[in-house]
Protein backbone atom coordinates (compact mmCIF):
# COMPACT_ATOMS: atom_id res chain seq x y z
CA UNK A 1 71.48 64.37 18.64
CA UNK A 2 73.26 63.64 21.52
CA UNK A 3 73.93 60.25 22.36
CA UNK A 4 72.56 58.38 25.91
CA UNK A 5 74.97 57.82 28.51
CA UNK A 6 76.06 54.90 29.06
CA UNK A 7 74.66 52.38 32.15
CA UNK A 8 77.67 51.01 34.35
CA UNK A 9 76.95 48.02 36.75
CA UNK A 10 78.31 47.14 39.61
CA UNK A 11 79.69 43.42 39.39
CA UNK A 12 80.94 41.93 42.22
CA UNK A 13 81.44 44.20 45.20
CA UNK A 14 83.91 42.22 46.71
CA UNK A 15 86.26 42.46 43.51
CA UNK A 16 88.09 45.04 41.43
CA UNK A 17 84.95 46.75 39.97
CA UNK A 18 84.45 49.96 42.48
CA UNK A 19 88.13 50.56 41.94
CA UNK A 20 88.05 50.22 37.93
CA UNK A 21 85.34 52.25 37.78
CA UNK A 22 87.10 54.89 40.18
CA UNK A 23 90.07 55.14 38.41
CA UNK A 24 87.80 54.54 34.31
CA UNK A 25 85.86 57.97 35.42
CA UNK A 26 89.35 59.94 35.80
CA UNK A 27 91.05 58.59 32.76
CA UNK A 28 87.53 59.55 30.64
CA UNK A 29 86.04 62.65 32.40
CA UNK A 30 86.97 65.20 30.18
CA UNK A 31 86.56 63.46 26.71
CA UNK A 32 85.61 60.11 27.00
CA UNK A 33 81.98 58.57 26.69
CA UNK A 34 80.06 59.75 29.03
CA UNK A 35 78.70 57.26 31.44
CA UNK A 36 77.05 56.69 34.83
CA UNK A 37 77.05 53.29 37.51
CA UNK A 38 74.13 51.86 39.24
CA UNK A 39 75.96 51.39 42.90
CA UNK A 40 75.90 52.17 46.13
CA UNK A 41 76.79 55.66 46.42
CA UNK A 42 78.20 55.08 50.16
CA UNK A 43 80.53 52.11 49.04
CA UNK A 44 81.76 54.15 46.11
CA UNK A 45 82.67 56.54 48.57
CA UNK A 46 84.60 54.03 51.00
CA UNK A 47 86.89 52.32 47.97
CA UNK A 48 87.64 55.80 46.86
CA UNK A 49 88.78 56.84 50.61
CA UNK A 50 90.49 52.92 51.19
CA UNK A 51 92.48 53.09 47.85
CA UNK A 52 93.57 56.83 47.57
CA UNK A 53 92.25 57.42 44.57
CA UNK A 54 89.86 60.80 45.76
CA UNK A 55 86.78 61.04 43.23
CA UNK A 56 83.60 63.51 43.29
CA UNK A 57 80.60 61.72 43.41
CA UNK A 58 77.31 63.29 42.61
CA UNK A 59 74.19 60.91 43.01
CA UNK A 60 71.69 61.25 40.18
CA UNK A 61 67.73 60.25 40.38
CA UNK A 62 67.89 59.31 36.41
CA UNK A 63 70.05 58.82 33.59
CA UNK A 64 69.54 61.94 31.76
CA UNK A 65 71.62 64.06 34.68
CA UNK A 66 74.58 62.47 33.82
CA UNK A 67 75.70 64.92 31.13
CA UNK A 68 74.91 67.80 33.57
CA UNK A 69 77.85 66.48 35.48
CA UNK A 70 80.33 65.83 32.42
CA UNK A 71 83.97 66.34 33.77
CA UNK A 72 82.56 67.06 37.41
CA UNK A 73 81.84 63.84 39.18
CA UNK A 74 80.84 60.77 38.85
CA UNK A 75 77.24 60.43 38.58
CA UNK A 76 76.11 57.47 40.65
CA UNK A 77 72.52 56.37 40.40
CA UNK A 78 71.35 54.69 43.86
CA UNK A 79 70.88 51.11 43.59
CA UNK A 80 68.83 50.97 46.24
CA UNK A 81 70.34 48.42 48.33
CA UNK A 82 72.92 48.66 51.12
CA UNK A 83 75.91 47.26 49.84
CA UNK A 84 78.55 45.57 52.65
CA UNK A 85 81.77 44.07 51.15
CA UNK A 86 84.64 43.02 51.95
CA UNK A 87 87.36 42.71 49.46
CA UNK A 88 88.32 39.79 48.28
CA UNK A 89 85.55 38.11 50.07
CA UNK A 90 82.16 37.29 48.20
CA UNK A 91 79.19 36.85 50.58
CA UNK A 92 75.98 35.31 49.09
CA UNK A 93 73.94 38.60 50.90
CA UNK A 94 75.42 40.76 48.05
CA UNK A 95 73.86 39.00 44.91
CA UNK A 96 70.72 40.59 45.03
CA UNK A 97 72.15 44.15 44.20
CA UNK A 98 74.42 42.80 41.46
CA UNK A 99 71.18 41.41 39.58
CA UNK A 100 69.15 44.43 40.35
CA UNK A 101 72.22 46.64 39.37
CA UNK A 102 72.26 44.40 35.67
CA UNK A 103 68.23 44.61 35.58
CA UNK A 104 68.02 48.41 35.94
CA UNK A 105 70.89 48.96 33.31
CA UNK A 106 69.01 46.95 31.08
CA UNK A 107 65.52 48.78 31.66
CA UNK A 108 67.09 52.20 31.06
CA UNK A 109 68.91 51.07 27.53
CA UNK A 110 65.56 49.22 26.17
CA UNK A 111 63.80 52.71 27.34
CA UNK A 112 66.49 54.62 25.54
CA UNK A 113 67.49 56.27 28.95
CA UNK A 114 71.10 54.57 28.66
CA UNK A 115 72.96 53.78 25.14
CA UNK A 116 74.42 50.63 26.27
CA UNK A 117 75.30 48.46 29.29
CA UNK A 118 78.33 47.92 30.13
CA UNK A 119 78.74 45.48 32.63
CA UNK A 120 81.34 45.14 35.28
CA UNK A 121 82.52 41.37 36.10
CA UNK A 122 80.18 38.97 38.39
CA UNK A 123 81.65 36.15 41.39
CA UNK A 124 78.99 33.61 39.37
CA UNK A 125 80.04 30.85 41.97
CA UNK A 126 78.50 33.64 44.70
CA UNK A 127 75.53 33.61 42.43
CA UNK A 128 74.71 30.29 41.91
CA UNK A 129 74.84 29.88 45.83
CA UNK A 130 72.45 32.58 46.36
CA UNK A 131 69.98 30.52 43.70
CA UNK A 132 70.93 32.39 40.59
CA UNK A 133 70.40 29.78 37.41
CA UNK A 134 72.25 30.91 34.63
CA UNK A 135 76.12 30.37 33.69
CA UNK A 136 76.56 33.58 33.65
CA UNK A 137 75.90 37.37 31.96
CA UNK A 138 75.26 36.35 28.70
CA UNK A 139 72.42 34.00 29.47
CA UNK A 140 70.81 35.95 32.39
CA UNK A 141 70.44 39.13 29.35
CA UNK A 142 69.19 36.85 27.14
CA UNK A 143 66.35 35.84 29.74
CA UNK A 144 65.95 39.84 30.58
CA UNK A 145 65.60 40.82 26.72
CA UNK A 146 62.94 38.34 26.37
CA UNK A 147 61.39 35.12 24.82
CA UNK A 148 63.01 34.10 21.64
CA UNK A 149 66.44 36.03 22.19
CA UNK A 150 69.71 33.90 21.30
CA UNK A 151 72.92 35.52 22.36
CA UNK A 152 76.19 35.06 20.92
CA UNK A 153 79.47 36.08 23.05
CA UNK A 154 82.12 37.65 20.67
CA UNK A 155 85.73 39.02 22.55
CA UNK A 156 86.86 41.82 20.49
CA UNK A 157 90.07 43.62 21.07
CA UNK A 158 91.73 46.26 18.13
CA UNK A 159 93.44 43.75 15.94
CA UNK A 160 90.88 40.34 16.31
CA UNK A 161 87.03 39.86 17.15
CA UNK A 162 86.65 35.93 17.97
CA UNK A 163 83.16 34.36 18.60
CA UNK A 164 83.33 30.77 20.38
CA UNK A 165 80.34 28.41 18.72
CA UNK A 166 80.39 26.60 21.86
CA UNK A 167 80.78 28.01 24.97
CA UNK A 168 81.41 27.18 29.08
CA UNK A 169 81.23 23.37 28.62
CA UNK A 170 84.06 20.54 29.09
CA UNK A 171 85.61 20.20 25.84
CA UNK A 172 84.95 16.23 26.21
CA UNK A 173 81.30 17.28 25.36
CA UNK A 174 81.85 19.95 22.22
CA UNK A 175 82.02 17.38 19.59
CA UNK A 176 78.33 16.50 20.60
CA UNK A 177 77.09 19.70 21.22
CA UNK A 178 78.58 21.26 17.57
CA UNK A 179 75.96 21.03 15.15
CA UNK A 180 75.93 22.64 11.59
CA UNK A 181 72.47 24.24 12.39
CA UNK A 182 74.51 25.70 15.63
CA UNK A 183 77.65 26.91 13.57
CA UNK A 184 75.00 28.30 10.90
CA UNK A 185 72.85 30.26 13.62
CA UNK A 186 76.18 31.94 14.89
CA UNK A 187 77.45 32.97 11.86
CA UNK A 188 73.90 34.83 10.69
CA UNK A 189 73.81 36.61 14.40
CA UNK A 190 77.61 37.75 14.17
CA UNK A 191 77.25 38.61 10.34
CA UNK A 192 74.29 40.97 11.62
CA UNK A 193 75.66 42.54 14.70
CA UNK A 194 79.24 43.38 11.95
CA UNK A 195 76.68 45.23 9.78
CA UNK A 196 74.68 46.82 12.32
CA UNK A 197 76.58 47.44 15.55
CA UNK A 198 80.27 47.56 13.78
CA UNK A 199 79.42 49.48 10.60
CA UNK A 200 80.70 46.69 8.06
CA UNK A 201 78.43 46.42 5.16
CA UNK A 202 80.02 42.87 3.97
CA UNK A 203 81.54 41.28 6.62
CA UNK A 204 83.53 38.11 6.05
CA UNK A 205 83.41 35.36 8.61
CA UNK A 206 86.35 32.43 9.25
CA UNK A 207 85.46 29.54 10.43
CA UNK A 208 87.98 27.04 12.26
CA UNK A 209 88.22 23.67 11.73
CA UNK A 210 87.61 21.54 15.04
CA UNK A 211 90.17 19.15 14.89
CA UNK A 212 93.71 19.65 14.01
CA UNK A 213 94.53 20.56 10.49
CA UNK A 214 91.01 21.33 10.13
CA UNK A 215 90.63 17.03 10.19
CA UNK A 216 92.72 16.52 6.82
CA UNK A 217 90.41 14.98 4.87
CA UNK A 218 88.94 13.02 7.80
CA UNK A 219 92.44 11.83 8.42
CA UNK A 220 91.79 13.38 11.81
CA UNK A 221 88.06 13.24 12.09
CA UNK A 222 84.97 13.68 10.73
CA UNK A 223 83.52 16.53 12.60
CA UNK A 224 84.94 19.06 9.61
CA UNK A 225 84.04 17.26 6.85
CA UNK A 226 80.51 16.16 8.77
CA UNK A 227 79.64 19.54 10.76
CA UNK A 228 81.65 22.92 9.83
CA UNK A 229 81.98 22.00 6.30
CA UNK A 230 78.37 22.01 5.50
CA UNK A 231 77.95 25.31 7.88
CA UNK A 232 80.21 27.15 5.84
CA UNK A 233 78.60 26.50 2.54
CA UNK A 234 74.60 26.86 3.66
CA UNK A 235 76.34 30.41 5.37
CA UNK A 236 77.93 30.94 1.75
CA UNK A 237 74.02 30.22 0.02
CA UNK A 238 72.74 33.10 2.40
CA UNK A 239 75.06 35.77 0.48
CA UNK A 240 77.15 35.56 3.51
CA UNK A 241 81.14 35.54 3.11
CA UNK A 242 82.29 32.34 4.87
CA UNK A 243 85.10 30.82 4.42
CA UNK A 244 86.88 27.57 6.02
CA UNK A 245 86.90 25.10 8.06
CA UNK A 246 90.66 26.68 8.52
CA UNK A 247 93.01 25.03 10.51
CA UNK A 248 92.99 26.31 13.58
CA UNK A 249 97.08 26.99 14.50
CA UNK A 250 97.07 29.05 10.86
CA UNK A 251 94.09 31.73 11.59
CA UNK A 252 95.52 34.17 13.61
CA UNK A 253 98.92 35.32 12.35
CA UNK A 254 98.70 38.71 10.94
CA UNK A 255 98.50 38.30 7.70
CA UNK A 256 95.30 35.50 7.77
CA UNK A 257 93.81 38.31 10.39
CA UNK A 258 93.50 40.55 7.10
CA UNK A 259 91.27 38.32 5.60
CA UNK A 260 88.52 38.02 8.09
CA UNK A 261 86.52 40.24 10.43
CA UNK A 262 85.04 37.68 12.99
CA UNK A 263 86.59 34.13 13.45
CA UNK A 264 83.89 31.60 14.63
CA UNK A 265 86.13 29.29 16.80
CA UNK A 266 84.16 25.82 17.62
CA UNK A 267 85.56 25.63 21.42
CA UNK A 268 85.85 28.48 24.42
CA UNK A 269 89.80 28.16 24.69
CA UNK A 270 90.12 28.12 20.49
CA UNK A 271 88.85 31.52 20.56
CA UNK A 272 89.99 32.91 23.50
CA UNK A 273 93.51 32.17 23.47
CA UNK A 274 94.43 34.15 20.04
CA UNK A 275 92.34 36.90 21.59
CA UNK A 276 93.77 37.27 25.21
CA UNK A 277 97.45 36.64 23.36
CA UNK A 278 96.70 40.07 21.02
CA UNK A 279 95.14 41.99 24.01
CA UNK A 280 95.20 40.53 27.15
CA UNK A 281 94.71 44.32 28.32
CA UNK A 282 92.09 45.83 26.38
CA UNK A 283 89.71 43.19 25.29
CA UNK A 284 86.05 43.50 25.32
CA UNK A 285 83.48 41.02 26.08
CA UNK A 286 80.39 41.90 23.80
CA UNK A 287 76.94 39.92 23.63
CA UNK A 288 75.53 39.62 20.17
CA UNK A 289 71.71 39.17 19.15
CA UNK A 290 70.58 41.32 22.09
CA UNK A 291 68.12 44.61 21.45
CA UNK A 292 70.50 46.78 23.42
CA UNK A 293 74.20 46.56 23.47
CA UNK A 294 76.17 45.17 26.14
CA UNK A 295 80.01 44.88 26.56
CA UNK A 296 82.14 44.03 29.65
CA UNK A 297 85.92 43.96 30.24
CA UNK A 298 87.19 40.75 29.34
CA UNK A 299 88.79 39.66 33.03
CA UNK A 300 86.89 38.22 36.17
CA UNK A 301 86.69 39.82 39.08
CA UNK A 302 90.00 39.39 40.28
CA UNK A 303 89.40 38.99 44.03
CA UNK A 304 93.31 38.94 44.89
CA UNK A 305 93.98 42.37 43.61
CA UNK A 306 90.90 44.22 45.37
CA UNK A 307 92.39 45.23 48.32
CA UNK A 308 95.68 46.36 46.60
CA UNK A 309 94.55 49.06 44.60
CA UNK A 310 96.81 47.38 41.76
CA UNK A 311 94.06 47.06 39.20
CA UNK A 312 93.94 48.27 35.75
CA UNK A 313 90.91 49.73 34.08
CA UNK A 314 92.33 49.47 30.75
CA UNK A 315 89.54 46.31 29.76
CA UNK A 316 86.73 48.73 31.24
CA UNK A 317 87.77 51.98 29.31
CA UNK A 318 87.99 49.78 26.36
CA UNK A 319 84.41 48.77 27.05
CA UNK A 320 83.23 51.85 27.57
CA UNK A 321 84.74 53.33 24.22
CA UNK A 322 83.35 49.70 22.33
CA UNK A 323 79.71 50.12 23.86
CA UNK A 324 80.04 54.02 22.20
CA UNK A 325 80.74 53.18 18.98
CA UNK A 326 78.46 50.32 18.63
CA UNK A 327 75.72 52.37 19.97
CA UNK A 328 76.33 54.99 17.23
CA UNK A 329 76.66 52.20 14.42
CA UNK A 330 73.20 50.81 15.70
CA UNK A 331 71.53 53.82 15.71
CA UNK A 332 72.82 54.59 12.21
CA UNK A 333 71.33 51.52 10.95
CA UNK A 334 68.27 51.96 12.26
């Protein structure tokens, strides 16, 4: 059977994502997933003409053309709004088409029309001006995938997956937030999205210890002994492998990388750093828990480099290849 293509959306039209997207459809044409973007057609057209980088662009009416165009062009399904950017310069007047863009994709995956989505980076600042209310893609696909849904970010690149417990919030405020029933929630959702959307049957999960050293022996607080501790072993009496709390500067050498699939990092920058270290050019931003499959490239939207046509599209054709293979694992499963 052969396998949806995948939904592109737009992101922020005044950053790098017209040109990624330009320069992802040559690299992947011939053999790599196939894929289409919910955009305007006509500013497609204008980025490709501004940056040199000539592209075919055939405008589809629904997913299912895509494949008809394999190798041609780039299919481009109509958005339906005017689109007027400048680059480098976010205007409030645009946010409407990057939420529609993100609502369609995710229509046409739950409707089987798309495999994935794979999203393209948003200006949330821009957002939140224009009234939008969430921090940012993972919570505004929760909201769109319905009541009940809990998401769980996990940056995967090829040698480390890390999942933060805690997210986009001062670090002054994580020791409040971390709770074991939080650290134990994350662990079953990433345990399930490893067996179903990465095709491991057992996966193994590491947890980091909050404080340094993991808190030897409460030398250097409580929070391990108190919080992750207790996670790890209620994870353990669910037949899932966890392991730690593990001090944090030890988990992400090569060797202790062999020992885990998925490190659950209690803090944004514990998780990220290791991860943007080992591929600062091809990681993936993936949302967990969701009934569809997302992935993004793991950068912003990089508003300095959209006029130069300097920008790489190595994080998107990662995505793109990520969202793929998931999609195959999950329909496997099913």
């Amino acid at each position: 059977m052969t396998q949806a293509p995948l939904a592109l959306t737009m992101g922020e039209p005044a950053g790098i994502g017209g040109e990624i997207m330009l320069k992802t459809w040559h690299q992947l044409q011939e053999s790599g997933p196939a894929f289409f973007v919910i955009d305007d057609p006509r500013r497609l057209a204008e980025i490709s003409e501004r940056l040199n980088i000539p592209t075919p662009l055939v405008t589809i009416s629904e997913p299912g053309e895509t494949l008809l165009h394999q190798g041609k062009a780039l299919p481009v399904l109509p958005i339906g709004i005017d689109v007027v950017a400048e680059p480098g310069t976010p205007r409030t007047q645009t946010a409407e088409a990057v939420l529609q863009s993100i609502a369609m994709a995710v229509d046409f995956s739950r409707d089987g029309h798309a495999g994935a989505v794979v999203t393209n980076p948003i200006q949330k600042s821009v957002l939140k001006e224009a009234g939008f209310r969430h921090p940012g893609h993972t919570e505004y696909l929760g909201e769109l995938a319905g009541p009940g849904t809990r998401t769980v970010m996990m940056l995967a690149g090829p040698d480390l997956r890390v999942v933060p417990v805690t997210v986009h919030i001062p670090l002054a405020r994580v020791p409040h937030e971390l709770t074991t029933d939080l650290i134990v929630e994350t662990g079953r959702i990433t345990a399930e999205a490893l067996r179903r959307d990465f095709g491991i049957a057992a996966p193994r999960l590491a947890l980091a210890g909050l404080n340094p050293h993991a808190g030897e022996n409460g030398m250097l607080g409580s929070e391990d002994a108190a919080v992750v501790a207790p996670a790890v072993k209620r994870l353990c009496a669910e037949g899932i492998d966890a392991s730690g709390p593990l001090p944090g500067d030890t988990m992400f050498h090569e060797r202790a990388r062999k020992r885990y699939d998925a490190a659950l990092c209690m803090y944004h920058d514990q998780a990220l750093i290791p991860l943007k270290t080992l591929a600062f050019d091809d990681g993936v931003n993936t949302t967990l828990g969701l009934p569809f499959v997302r992935t993004s490239p793991d950068h912003g939207t990089a508003l300095d480099l959209a006029a130069s046509g300097g920008a790489s599209p190595d994080s998107l054709i990662a995505s793109l290849h990520l969202a793929a293979e998931m999609a195959r694992c999950r329909a496997g499963h099913g």
